[in-house]
C-alpha atoms as a PDB file:
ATOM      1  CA  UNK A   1     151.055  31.858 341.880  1.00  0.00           C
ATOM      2  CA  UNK A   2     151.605  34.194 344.782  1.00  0.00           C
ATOM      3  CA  UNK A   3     155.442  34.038 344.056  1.00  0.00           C
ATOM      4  CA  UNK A   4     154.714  35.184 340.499  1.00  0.00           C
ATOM      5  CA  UNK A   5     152.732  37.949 341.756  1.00  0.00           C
ATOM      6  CA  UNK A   6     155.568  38.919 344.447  1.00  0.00           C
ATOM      7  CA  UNK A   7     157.803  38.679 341.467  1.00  0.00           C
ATOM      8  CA  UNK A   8     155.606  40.808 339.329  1.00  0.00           C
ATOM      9  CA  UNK A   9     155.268  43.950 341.933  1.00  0.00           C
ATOM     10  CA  UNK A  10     159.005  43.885 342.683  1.00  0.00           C
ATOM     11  CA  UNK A  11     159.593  44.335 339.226  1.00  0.00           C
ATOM     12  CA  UNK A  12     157.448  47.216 338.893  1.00  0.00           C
ATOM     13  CA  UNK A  13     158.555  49.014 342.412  1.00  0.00           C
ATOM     14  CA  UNK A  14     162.065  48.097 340.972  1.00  0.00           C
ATOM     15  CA  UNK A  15     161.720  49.795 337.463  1.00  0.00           C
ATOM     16  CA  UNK A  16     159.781  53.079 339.296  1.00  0.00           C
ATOM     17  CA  UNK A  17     162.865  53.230 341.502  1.00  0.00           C
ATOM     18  CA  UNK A  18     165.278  52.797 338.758  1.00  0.00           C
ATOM     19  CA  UNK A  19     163.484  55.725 336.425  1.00  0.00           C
ATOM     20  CA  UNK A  20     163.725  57.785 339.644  1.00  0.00           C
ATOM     21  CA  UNK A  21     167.190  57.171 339.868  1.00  0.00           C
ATOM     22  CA  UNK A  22     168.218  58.226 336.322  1.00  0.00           C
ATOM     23  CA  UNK A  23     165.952  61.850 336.640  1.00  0.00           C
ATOM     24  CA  UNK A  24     167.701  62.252 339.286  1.00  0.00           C
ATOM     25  CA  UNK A  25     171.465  61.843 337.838  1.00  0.00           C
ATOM     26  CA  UNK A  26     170.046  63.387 334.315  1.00  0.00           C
ATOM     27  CA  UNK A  27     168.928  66.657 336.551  1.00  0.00           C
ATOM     28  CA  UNK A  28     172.203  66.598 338.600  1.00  0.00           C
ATOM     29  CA  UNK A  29     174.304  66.808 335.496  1.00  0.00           C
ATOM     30  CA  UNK A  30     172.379  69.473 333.906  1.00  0.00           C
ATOM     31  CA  UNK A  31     172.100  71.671 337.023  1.00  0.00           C
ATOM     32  CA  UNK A  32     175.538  71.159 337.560  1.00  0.00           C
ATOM     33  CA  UNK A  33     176.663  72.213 333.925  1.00  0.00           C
ATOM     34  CA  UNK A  34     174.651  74.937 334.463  1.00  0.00           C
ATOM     35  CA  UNK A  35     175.859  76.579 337.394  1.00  0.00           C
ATOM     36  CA  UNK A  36     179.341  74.730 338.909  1.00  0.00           C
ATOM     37  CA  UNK A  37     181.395  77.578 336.762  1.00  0.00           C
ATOM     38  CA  UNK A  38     179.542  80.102 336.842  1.00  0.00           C
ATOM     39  CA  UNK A  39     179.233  83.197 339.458  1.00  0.00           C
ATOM     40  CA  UNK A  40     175.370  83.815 340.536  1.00  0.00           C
ATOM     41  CA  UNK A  41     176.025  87.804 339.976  1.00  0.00           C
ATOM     42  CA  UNK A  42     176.390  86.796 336.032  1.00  0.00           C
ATOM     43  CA  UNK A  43     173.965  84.784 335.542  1.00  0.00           C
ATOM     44  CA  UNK A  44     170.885  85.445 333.470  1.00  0.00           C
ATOM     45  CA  UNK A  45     168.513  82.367 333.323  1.00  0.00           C
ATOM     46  CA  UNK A  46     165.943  82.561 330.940  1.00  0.00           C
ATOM     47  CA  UNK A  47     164.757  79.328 329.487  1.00  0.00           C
ATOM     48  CA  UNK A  48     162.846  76.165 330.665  1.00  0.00           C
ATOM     49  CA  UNK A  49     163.708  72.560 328.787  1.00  0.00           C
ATOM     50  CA  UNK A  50     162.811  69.259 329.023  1.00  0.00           C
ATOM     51  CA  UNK A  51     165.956  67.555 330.680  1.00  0.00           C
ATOM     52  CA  UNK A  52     164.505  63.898 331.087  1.00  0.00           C
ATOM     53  CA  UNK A  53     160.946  62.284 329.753  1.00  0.00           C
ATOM     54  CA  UNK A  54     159.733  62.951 333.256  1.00  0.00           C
ATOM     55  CA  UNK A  55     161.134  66.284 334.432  1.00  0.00           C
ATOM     56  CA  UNK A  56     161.952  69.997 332.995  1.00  0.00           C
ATOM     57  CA  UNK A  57     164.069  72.401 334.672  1.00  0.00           C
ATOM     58  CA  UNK A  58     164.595  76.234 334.261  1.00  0.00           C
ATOM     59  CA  UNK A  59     167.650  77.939 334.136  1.00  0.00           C
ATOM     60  CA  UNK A  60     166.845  79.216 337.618  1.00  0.00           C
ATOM     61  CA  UNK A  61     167.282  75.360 338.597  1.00  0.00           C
ATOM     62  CA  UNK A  62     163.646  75.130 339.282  1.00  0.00           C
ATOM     63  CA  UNK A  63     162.200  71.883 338.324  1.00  0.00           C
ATOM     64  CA  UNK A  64     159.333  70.052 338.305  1.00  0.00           C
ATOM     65  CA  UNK A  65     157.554  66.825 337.135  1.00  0.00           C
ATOM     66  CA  UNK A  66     155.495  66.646 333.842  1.00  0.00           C
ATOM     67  CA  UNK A  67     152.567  64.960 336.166  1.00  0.00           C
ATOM     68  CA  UNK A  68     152.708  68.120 337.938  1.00  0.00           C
ATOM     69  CA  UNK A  69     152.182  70.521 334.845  1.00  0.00           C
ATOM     70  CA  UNK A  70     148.200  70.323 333.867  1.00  0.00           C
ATOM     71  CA  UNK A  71     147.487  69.871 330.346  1.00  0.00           C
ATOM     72  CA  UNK A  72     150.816  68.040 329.314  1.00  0.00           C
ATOM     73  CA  UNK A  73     150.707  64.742 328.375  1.00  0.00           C
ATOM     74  CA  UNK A  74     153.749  62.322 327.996  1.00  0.00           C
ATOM     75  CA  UNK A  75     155.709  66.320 328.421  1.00  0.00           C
ATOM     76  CA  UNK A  76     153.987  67.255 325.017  1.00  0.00           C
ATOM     77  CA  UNK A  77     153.252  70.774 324.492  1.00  0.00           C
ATOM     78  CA  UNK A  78     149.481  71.053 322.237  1.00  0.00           C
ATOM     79  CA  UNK A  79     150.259  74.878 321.099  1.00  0.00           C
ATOM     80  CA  UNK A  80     153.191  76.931 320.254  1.00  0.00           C
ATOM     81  CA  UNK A  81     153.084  80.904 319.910  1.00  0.00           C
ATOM     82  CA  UNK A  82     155.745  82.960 318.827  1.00  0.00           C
ATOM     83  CA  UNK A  83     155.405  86.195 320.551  1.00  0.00           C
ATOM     84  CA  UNK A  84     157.465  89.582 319.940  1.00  0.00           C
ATOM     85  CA  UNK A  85     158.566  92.468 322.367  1.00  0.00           C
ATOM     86  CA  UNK A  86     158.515  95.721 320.827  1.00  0.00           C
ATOM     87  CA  UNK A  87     159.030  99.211 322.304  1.00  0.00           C
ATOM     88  CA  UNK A  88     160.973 102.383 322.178  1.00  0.00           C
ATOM     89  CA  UNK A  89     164.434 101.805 324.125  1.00  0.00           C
ATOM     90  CA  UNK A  90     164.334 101.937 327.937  1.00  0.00           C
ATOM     91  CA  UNK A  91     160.549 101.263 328.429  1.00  0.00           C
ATOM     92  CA  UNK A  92     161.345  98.101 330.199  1.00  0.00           C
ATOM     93  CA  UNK A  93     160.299  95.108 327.639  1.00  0.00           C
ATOM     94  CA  UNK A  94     163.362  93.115 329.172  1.00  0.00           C
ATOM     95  CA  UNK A  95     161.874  94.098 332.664  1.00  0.00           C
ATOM     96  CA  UNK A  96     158.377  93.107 331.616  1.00  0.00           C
ATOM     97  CA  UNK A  97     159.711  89.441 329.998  1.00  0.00           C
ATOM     98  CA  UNK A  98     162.288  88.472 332.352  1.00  0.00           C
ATOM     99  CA  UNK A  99     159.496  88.752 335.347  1.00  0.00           C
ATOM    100  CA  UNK A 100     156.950  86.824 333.123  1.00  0.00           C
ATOM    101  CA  UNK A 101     159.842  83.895 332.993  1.00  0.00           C
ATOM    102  CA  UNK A 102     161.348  84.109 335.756  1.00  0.00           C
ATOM    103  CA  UNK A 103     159.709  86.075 338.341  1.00  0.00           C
ATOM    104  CA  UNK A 104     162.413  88.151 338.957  1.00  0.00           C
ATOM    105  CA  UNK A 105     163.180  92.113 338.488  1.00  0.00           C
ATOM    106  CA  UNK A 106     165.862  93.247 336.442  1.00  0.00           C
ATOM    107  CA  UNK A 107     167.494  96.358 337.555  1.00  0.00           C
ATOM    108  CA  UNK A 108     170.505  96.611 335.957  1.00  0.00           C
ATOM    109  CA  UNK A 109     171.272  95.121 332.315  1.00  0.00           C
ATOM    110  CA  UNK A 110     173.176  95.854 329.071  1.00  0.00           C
ATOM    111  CA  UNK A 111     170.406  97.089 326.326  1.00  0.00           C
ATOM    112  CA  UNK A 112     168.378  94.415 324.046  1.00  0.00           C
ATOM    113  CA  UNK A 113     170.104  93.584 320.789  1.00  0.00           C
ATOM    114  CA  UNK A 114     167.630  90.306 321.015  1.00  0.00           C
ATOM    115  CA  UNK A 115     166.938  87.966 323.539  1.00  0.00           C
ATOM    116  CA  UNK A 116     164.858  84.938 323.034  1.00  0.00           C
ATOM    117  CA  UNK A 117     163.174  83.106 325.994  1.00  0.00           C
ATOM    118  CA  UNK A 118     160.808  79.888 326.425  1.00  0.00           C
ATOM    119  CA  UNK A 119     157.709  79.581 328.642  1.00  0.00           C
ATOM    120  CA  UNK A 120     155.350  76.749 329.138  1.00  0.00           C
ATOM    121  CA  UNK A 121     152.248  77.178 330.671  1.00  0.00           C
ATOM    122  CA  UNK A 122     148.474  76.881 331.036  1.00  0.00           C
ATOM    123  CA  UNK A 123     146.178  79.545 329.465  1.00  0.00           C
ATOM    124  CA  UNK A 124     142.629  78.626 330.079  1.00  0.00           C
ATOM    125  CA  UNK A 125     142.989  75.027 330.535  1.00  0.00           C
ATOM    126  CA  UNK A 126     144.683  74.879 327.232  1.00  0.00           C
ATOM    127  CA  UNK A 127     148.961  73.715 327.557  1.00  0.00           C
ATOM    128  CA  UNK A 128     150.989  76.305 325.897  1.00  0.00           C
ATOM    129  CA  UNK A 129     154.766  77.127 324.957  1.00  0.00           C
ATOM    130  CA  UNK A 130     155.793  80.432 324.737  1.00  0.00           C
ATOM    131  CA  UNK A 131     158.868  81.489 322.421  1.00  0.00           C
ATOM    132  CA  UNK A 132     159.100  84.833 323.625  1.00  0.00           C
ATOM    133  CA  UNK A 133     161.499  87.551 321.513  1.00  0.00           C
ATOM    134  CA  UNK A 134     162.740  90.658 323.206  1.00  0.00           C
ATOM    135  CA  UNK A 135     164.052  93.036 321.120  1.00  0.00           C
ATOM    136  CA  UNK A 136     166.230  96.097 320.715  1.00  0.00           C
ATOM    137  CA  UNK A 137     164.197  99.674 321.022  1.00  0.00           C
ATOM    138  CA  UNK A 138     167.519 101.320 319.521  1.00  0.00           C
ATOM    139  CA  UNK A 139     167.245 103.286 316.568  1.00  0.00           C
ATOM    140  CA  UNK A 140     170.119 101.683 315.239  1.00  0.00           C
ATOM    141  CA  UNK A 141     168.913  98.219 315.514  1.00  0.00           C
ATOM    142  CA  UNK A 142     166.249  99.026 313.507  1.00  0.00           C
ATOM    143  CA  UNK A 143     167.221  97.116 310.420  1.00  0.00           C
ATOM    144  CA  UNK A 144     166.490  93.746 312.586  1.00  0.00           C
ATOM    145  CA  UNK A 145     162.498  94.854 313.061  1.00  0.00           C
ATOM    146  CA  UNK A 146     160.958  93.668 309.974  1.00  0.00           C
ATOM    147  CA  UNK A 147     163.302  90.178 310.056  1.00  0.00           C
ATOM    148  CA  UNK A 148     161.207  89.440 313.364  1.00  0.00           C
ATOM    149  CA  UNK A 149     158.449  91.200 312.542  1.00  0.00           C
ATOM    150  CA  UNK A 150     157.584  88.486 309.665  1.00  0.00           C
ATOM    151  CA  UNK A 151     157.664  85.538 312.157  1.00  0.00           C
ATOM    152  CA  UNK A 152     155.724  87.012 314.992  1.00  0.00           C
ATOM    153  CA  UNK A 153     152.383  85.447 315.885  1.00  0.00           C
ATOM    154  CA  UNK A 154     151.557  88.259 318.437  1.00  0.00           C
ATOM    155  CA  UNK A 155     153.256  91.191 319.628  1.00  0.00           C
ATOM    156  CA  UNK A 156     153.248  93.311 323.017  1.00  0.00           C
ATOM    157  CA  UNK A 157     153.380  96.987 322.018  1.00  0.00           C
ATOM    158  CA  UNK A 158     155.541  98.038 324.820  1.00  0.00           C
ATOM    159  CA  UNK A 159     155.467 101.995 326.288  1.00  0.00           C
ATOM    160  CA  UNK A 160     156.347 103.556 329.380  1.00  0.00           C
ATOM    161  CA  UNK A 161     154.196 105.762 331.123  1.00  0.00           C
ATOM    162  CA  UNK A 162     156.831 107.991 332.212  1.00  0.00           C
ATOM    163  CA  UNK A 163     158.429 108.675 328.719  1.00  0.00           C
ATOM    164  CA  UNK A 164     155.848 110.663 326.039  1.00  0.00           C
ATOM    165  CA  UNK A 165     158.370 109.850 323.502  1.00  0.00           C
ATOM    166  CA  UNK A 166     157.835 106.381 323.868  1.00  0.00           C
ATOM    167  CA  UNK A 167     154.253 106.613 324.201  1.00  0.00           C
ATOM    168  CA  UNK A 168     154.357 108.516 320.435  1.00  0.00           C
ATOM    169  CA  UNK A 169     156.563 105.291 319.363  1.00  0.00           C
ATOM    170  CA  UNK A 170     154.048 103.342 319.634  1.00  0.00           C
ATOM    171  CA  UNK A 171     152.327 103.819 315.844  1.00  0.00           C
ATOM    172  CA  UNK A 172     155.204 103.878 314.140  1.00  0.00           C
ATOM    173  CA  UNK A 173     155.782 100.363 315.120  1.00  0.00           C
ATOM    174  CA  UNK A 174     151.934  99.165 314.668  1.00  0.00           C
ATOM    175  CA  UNK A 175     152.143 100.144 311.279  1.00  0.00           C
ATOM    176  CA  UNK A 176     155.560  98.640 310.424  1.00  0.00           C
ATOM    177  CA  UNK A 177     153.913  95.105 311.660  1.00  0.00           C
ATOM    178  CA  UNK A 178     150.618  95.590 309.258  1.00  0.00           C
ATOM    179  CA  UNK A 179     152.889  96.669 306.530  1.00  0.00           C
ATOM    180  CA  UNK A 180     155.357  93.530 307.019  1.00  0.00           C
ATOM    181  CA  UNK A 181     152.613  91.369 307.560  1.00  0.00           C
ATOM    182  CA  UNK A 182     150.736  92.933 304.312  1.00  0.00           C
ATOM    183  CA  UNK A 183     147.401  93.017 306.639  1.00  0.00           C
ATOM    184  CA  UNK A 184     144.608  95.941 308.287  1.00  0.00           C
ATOM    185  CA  UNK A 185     144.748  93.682 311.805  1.00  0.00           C
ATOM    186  CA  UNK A 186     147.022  91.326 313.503  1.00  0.00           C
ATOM    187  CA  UNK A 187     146.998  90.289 316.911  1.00  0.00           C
ATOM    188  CA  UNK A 188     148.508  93.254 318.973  1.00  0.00           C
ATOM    189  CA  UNK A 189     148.169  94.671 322.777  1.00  0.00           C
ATOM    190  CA  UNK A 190     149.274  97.321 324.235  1.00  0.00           C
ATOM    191  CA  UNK A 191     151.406  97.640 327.284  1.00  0.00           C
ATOM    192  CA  UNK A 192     151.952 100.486 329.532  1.00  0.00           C
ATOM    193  CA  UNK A 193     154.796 100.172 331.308  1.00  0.00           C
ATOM    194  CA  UNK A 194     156.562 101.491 334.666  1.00  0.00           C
ATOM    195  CA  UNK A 195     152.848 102.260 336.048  1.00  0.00           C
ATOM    196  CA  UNK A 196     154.210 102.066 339.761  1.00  0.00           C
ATOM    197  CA  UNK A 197     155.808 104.986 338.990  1.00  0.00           C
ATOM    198  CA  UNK A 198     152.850 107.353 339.185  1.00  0.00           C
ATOM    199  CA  UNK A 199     154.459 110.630 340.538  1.00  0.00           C
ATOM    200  CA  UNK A 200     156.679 110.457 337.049  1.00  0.00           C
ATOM    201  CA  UNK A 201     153.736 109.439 334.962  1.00  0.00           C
ATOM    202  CA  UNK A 202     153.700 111.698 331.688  1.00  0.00           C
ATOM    203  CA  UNK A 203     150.417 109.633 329.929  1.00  0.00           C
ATOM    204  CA  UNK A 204     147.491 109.369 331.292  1.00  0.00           C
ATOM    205  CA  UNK A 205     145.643 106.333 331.505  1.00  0.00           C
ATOM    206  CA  UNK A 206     142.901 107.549 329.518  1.00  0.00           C
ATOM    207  CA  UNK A 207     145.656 108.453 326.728  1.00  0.00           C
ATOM    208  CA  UNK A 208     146.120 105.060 326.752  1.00  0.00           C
ATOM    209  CA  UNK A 209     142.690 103.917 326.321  1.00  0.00           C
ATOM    210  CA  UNK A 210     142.122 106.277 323.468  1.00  0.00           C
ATOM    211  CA  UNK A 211     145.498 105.131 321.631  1.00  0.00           C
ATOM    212  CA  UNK A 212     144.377 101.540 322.280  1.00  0.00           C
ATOM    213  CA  UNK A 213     140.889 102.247 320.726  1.00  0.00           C
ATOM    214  CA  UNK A 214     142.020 103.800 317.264  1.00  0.00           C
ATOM    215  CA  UNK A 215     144.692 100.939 316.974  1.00  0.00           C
ATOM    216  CA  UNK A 216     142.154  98.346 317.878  1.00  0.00           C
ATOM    217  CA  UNK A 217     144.112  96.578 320.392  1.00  0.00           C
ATOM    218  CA  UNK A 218     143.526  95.335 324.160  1.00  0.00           C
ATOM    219  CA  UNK A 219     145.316  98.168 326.704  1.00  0.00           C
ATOM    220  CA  UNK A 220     146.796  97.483 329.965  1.00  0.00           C
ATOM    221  CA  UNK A 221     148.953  99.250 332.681  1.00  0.00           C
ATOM    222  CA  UNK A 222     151.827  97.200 333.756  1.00  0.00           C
ATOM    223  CA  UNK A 223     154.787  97.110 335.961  1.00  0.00           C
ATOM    224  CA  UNK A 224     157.801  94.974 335.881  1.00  0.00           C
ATOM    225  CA  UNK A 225     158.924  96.062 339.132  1.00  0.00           C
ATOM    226  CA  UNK A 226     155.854  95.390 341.232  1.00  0.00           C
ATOM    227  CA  UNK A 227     154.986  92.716 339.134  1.00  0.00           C
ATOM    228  CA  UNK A 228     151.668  93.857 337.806  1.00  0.00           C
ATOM    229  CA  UNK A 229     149.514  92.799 335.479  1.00  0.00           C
ATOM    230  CA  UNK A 230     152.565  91.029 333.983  1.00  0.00           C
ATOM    231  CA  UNK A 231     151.269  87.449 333.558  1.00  0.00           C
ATOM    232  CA  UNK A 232     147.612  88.801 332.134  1.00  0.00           C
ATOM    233  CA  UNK A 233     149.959  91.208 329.207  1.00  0.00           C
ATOM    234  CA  UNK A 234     151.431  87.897 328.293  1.00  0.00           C
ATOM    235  CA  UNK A 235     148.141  85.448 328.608  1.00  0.00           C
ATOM    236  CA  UNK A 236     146.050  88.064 326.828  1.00  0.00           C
ATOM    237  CA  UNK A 237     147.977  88.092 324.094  1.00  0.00           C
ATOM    238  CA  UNK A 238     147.611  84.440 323.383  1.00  0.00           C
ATOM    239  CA  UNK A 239     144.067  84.481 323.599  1.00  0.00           C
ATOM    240  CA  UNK A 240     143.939  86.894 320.861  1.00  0.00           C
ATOM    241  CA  UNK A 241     146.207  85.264 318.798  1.00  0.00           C
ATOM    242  CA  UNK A 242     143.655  81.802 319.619  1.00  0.00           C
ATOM    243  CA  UNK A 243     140.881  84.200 318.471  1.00  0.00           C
ATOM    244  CA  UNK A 244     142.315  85.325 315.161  1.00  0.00           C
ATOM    245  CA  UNK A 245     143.927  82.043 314.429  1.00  0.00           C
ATOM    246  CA  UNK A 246     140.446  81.110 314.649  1.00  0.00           C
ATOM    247  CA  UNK A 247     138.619  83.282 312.370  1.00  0.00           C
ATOM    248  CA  UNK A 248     141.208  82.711 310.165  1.00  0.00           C
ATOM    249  CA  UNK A 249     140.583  79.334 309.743  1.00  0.00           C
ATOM    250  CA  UNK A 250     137.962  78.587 311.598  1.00  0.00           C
ATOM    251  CA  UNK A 251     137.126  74.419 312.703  1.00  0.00           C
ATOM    252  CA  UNK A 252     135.389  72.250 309.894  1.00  0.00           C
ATOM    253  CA  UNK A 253     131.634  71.727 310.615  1.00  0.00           C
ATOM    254  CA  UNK A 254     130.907  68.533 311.897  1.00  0.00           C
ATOM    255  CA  UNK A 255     128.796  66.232 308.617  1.00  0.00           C
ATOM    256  CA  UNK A 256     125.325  65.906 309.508  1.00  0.00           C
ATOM    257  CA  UNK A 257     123.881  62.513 309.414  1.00  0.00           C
ATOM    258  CA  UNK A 258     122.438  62.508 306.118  1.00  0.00           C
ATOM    259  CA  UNK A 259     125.696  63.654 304.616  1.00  0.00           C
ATOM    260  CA  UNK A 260     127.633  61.079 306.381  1.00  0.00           C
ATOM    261  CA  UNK A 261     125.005  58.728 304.603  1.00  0.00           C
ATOM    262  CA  UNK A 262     124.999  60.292 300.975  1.00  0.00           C
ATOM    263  CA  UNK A 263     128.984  59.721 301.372  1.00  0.00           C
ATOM    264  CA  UNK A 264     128.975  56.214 301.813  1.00  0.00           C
ATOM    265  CA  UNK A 265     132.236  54.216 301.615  1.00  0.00           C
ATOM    266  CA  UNK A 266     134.012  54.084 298.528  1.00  0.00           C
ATOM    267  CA  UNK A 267     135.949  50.719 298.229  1.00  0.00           C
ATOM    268  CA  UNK A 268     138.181  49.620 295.584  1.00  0.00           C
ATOM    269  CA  UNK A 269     138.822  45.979 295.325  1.00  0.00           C
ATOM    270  CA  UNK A 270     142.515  45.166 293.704  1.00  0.00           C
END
C-alpha cells in the first residue's frame, strides 16, 4: 500500500515538474522570436497573449502565471471591451495608451494611422480584457473615424491642455460617435491631456468641467508623461460602459416562489 502511495506522489511531483518544464521552453521560444532579431531602440511592444495554458507574456517580455492574475480562471477572461482613442493630432492618445500598457513614456514616434493594443486586468474585482484602438487625429485620416467609430464600446475623448484647438475638437468628434451610433448617449469620458505641463496650459480646468457637463461625460486631467491619472482614464471608462451595458439590458429578475410553483415542469413522454 505504501509503495502505491510513493508511486502515486511521484507521479504527481513528476507531471508538476514536467508542465513546468514545457512553460518554460514554450516562453523561451516566444521571447526569443520576439526579440533575438530585433534591436531594443525599434521595438514597440504593445500586446499581452496567452503563450502556454499556465503563463502570458507581454511584448515587453514580462510574464506571469494565470494563478497570479485575480479573477482568471483556467486563463479565461469573463469581459471583453472594445475601447477607442480619439483626439485632435498631437494631444498625446499614443502617449496616454502606450503608458496604460506598458508603463512606459513615449517621446518620440511616427503619428497614429491606427494602433491596436490588448490589456488584461482587474477592474473592481471583475477580470477584464481590454482591446484598446488608437487612432489617427489627422485630418486626412478622417475617412477611417466612422469605420471604428461603429465598433467602439467606449471611447476616451482625448485633448491637450496646452492646445485650444484641440480642446474645440473635442465636439466635433462627440457628435460624429452619437451620429454613427444613431444614439443621444454612449459611454464617453473626457481626457485632458499633457496636465504636467501647467506653465503652457491654454484651458482651464474649469473649461474642462463645464465642456464635460454639457456633453454629459466623466472629466479628468491626465498626463502621459508623469503618469497621471492614466490607469483611472482607462478603468473609468469601463465602468461606464458596465453601467450602460446595464441599463441597456438590465439582469432578469429572479422568479419568486409562487411563480416557480405556477410553472411547474412540463414533461413530454415519447
Amino acid at each position: 500500500m505504501d509503495s502505491v502511495a510513493r508511486s502515486s506522489v511521484s507521479s504527481t511531483v513528476n507531471s508538476s515538474s514536467l508542465e513546468r518544464i514545457v512553460d518554460a521552453v514554450i516562453i523561451s521560444v516566444y521571447l526569443a522570436s520576439r526579440f533575438s532579431f530585433v534591436p531594443f531602440f525599434n521595438r514597440r511592444p504593445f500586446t499581452e497573449k496567452w503563450v502556454s495554458p499556465h503563463y502570458w507574456c507581454s511584448d515587453s517580455g514580462e510574464c506571469r502565471s494565470v494563478s497570479s492574475m485575480a479573477g482568471w480562471k483556467d486563463g479565461s477572461v469573463q469581459e471583453k471591451y472594445r475601447l477607442v482613442v480619439v483626439g485632435g493630432g498631437g494631444v498625446g492618445k499614443s502617449a496616454l495608451t502606450i503608458q496604460f500598457i506598458q508603463s512606459y513614456f513615449v517621446t518620440d514616434y511616427d503619428p497614429t494611422i491606427e494602433d491596436s493594443y490588448t490589456k488584461q486586468c482587474v477592474i473592481d474585482e471583475r477580470a477584464a480584457r481590454l482591446d484598446i484602438l488608437d487612432t489617427a487625429g489627422q485630418e486626412e485620416f478622417g475617412a477611417m473615424r466612422e469605420q471604428y467609430m461603429r465598433t467602439g464600446e467606449g471611447f476616451l475623448l482625448v485633448f491637450s491642455v496646452t492646445d485650444r484647438g484641440s480642446f474645440e475638437e473635442i465636439y466635433k468628434f462627440q457628435r460624429q460617435i452619437l451620429r454613427v451610433k444613431d444614439r443621444d448617449e454612449f459611454p464617453m469620458i473626457l481626457v485632458g491631456n499633457k496636465a504636467d505641463l501647467e506653465l503652457q496650459r491654454q484651458v482651464t480646468q474649469e473649461e474642462g468641467q463645464q465642456l464635460a457637463r454639457q456633453l454629459k461625460v466623466t472629466y479628468m486631467e491626465a498626463s502621459a508623461k508623469i503618469r497621471m491619472n492614466v490607469d483611472q482614464a482607462f478603468h473609468e471608462l469601463v465602468r461606464v460602459i458596465r453601467k450602460f451595458q446595464e441599463q441597456e439590458c438590465p439582469p432578469s429578475p429572479e422568479p419568486t416562489r409562487k411563480e416557480k410553483d405556477k410553472s411547474g415542469c412540463h414533461c413530454v413522454i415519447v
